[in-house]
N, C-alpha and C. Protein backbone atom coordinates (compact mmCIF):
# COMPACT_ATOMS: atom_id res chain seq x y z
N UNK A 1 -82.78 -152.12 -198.14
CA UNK A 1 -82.55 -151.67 -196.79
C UNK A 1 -83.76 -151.98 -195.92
N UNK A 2 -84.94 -152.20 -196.28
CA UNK A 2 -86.06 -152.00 -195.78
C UNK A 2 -86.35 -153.58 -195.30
N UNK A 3 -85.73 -154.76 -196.14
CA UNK A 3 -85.70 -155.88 -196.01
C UNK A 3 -85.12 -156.41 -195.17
N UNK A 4 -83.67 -155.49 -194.33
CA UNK A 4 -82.96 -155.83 -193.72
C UNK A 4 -83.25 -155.33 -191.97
N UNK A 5 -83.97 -153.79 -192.66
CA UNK A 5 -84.44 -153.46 -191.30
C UNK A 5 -85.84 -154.50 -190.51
N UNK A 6 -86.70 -154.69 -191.39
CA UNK A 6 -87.73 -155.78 -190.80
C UNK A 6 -87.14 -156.79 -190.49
N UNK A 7 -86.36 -157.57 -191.13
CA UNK A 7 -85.94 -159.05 -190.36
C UNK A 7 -85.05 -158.61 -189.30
N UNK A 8 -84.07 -157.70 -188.94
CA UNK A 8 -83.65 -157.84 -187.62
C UNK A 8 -84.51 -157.14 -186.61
N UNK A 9 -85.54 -156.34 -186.84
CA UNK A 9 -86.57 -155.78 -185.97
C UNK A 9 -86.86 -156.99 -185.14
N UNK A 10 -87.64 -158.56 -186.19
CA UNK A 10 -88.29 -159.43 -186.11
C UNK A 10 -87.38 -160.07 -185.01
N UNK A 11 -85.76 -160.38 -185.48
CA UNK A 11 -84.64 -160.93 -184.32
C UNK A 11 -85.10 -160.24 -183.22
N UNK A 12 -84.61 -159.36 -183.10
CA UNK A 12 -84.44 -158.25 -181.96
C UNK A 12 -86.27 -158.96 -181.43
N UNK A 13 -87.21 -158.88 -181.39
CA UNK A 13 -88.33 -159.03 -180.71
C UNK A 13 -88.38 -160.22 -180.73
N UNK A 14 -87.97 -161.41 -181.76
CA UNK A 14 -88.57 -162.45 -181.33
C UNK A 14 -87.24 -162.84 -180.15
N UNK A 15 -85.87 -162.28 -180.17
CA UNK A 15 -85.29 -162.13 -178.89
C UNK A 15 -85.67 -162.37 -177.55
N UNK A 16 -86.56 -160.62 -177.33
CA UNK A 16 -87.12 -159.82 -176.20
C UNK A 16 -88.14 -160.66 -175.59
N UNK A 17 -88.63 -161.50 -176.72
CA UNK A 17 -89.88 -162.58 -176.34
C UNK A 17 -89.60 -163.30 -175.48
N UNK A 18 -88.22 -164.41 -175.94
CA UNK A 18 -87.76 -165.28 -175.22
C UNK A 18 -87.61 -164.88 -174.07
N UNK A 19 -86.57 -163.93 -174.38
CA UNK A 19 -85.68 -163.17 -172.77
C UNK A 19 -87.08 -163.00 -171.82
N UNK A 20 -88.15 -162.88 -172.59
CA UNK A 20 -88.94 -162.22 -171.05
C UNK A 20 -89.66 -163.20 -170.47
N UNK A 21 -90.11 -164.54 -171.61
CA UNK A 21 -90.49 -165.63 -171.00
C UNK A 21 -89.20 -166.58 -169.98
N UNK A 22 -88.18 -166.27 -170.25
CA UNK A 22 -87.41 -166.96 -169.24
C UNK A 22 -87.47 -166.24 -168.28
N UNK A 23 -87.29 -165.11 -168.03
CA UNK A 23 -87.22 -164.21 -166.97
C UNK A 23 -88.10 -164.34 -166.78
N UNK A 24 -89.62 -164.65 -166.96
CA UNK A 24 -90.49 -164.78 -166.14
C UNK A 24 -90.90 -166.10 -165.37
N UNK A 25 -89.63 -167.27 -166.02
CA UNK A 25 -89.39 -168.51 -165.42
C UNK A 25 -88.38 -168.77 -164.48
N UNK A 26 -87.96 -167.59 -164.05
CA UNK A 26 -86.44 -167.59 -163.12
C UNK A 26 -84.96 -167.29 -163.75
N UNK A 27 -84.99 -167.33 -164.45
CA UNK A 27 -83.23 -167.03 -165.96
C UNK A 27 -83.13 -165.94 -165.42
N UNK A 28 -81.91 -165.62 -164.82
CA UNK A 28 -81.45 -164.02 -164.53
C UNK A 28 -80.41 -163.83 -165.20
N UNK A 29 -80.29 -163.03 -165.26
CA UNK A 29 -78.41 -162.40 -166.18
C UNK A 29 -77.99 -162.85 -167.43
N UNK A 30 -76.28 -163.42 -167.16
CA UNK A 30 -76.10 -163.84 -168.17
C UNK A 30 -76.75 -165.66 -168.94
N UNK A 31 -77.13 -166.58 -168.10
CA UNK A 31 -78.02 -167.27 -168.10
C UNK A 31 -79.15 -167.04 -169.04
N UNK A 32 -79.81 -165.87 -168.42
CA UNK A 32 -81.43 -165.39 -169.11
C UNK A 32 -80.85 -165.01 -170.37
N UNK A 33 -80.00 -164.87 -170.72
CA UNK A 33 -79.40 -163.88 -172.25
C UNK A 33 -78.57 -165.32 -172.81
N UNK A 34 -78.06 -166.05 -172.50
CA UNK A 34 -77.77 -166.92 -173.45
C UNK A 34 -78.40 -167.68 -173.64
N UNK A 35 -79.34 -168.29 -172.93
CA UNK A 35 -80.63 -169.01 -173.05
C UNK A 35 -81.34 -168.71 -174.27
N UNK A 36 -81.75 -167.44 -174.20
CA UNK A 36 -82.59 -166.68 -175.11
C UNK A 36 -81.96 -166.59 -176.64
N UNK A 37 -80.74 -166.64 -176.50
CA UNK A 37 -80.26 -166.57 -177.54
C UNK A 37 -80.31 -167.62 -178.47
N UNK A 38 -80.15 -168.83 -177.52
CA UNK A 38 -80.11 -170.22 -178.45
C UNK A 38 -81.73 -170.48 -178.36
N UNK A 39 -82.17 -170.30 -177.83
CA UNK A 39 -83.76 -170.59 -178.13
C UNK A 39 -84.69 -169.64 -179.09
N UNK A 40 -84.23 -168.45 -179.32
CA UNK A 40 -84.38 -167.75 -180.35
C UNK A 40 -84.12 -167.77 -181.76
N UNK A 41 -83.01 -168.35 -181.77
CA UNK A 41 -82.30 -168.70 -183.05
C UNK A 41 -82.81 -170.07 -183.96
N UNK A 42 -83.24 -171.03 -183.62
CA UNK A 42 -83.48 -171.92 -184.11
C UNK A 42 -85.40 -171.49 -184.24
N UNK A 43 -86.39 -170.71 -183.25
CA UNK A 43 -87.15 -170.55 -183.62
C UNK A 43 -87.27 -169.18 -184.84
N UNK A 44 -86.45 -168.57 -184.92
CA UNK A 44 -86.05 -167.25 -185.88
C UNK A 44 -86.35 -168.27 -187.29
N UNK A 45 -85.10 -169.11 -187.28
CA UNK A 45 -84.75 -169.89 -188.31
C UNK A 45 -86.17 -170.60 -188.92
N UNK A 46 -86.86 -170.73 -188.46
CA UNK A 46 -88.38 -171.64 -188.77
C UNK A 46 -89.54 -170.35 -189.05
N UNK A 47 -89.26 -169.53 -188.32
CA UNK A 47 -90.71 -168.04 -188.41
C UNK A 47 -90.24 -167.42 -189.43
N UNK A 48 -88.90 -166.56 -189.23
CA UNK A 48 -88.60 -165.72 -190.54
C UNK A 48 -88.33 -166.39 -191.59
N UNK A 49 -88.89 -167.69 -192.04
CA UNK A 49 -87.88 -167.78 -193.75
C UNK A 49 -88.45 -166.78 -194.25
N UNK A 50 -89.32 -167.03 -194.43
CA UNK A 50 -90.01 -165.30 -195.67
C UNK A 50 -89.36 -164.21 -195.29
N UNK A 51 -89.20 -163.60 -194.39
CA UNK A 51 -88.21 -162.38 -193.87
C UNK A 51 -87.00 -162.45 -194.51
N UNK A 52 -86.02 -163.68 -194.54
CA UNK A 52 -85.00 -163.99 -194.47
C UNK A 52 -84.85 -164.13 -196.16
N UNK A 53 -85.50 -165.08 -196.83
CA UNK A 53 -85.68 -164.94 -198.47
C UNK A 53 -85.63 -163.98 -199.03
N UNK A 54 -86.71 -162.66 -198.29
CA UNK A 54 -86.87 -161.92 -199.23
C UNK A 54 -85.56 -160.50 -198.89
N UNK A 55 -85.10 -160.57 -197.95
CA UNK A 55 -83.74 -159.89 -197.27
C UNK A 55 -82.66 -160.80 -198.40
N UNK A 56 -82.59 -162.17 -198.60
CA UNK A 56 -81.53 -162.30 -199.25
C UNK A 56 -81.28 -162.03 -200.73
N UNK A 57 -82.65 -162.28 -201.34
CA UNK A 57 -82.86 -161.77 -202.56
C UNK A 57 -82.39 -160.17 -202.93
N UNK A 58 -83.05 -159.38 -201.71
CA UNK A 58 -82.59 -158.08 -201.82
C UNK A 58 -80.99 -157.54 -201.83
N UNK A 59 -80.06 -158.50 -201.06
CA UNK A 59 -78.54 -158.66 -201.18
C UNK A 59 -78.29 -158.96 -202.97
N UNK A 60 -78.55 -160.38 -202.95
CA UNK A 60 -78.33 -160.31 -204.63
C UNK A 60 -78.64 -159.36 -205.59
N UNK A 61 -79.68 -159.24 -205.58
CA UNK A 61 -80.03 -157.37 -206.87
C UNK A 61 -79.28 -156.52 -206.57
N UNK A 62 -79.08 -156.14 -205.13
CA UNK A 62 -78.12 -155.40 -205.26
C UNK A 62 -76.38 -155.56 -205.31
N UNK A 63 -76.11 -156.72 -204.70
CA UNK A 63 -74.64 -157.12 -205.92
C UNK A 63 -74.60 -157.41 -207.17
N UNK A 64 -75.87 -157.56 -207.77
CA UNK A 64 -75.57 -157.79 -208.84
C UNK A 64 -75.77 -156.02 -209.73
N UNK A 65 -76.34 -155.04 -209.28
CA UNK A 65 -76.40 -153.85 -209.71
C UNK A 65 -74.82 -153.22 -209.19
N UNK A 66 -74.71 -153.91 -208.38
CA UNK A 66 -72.91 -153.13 -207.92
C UNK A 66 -71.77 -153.68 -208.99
N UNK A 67 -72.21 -155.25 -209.30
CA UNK A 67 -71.06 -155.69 -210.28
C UNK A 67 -71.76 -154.95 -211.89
N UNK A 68 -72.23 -154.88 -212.12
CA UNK A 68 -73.30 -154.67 -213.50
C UNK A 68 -72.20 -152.83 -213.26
N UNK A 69 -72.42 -151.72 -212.34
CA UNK A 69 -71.68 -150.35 -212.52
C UNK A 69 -70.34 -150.44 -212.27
N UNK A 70 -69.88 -151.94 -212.13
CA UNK A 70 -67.93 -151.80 -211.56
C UNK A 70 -67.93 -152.21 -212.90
N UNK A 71 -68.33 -153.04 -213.80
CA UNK A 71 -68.06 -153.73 -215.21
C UNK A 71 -68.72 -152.81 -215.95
N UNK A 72 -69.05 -151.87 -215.75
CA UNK A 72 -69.85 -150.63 -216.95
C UNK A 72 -68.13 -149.75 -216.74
N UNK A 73 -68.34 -149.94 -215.67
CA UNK A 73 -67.13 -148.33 -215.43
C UNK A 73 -65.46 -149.21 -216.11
N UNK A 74 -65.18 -150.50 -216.01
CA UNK A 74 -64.24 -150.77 -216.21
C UNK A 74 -64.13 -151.13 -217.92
N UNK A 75 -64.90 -151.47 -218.62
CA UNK A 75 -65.40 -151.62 -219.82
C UNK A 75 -64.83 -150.08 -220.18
N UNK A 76 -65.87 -148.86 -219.84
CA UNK A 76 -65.29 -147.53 -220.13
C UNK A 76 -63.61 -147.10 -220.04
N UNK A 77 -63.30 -147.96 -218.97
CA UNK A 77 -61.69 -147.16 -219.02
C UNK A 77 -61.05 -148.54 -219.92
N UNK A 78 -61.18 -149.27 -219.92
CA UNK A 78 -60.22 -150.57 -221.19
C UNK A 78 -60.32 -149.66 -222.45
N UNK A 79 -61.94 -149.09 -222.93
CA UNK A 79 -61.89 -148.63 -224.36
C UNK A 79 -60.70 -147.71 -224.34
N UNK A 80 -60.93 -147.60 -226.05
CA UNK A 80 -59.61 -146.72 -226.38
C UNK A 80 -60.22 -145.53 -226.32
N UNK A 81 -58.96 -144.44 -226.32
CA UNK A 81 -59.25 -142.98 -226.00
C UNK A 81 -59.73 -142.36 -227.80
N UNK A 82 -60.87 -141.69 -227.93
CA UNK A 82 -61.21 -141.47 -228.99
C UNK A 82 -59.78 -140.04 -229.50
N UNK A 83 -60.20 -140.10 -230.97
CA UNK A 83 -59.09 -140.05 -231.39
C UNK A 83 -59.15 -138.34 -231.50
N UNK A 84 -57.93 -137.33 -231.37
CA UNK A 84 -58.67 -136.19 -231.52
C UNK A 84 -57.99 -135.52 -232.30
N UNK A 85 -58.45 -134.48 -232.96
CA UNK A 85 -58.63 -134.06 -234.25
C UNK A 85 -57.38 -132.88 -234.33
N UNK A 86 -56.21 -133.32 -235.39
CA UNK A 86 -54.96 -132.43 -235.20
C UNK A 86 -55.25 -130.46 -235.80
N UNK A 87 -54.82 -129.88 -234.63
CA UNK A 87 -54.23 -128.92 -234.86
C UNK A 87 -53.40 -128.52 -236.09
N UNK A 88 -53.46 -127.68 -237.06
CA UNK A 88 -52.37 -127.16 -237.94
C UNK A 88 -51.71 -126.32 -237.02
N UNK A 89 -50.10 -126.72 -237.39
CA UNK A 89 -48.89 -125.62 -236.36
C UNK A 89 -49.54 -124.22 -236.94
N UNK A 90 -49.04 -123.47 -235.85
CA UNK A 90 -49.00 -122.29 -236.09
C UNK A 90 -47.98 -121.67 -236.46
N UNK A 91 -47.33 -120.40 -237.62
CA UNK A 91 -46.15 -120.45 -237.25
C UNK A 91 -45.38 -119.65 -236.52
N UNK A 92 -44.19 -119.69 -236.21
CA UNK A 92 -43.38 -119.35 -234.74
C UNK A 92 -43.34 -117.40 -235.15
N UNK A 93 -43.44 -117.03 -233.97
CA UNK A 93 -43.05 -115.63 -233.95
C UNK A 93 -41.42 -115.42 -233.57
N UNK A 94 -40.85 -114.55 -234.52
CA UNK A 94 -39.99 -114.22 -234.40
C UNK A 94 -38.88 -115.44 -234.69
N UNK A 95 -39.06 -116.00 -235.54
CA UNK A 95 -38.23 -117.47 -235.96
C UNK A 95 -37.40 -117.13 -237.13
N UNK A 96 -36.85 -118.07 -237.45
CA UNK A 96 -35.85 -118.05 -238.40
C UNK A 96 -37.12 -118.38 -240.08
N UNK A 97 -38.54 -118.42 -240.24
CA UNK A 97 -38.75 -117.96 -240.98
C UNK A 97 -39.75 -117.00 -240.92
N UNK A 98 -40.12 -116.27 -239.68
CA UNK A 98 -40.25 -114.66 -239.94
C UNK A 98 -39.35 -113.68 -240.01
N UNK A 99 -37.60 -113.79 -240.24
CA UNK A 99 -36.38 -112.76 -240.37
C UNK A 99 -36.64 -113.12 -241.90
N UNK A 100 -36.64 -113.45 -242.46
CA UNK A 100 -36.97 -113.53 -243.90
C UNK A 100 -36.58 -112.92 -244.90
């Protein structure tokens, strides 16, 4: 989680960066915001790899700890039901062999 919160912190500001250097070049509105967007993205793509590596790595361990407890838990219900240990009848009250 912690991997995921730093690299979009990093988006989100290296964003705010752009947006404010255009806006401080004339970009108003929606202009200044899509601008920023595509000029952000390709420099994101080059600054964060390390951000981005170590965020994706952190996805894999944890699918692979999610498939590792769905295949623990499904393994458990395939086994067979252990076997359990018979009761001797009891015998009947009031039956045809307690009139006796």
């Amino acid at each position: 989680m912690r991997s995921f919160l730093m690299y979009t912190a990093a988006r989100a500001l290296l964003f705010a960066l752009t947006f404010g250097v255009l806006y401080l070049l004339g970009a108003r509105g929606v202009l200044a915001i899509g601008l920023a967007l595509l000029i952000s993205m390709p420099i994101s793509y080059v600054l964060l790899s390390n951000l981005r590596d170590r965020l994706s790595a952190a996805l894999v361990d944890g699918t692979g700890r999610l498939r590792g407890g769905l295949a623990a838990g499904a393994a458990a219900e395939d086994a067979p039901a252990p076997a359990r240990p018979e009761r001797p009848a009891a015998p009947a009250e009031g039956g045809p062999a307690a009139a006796g």
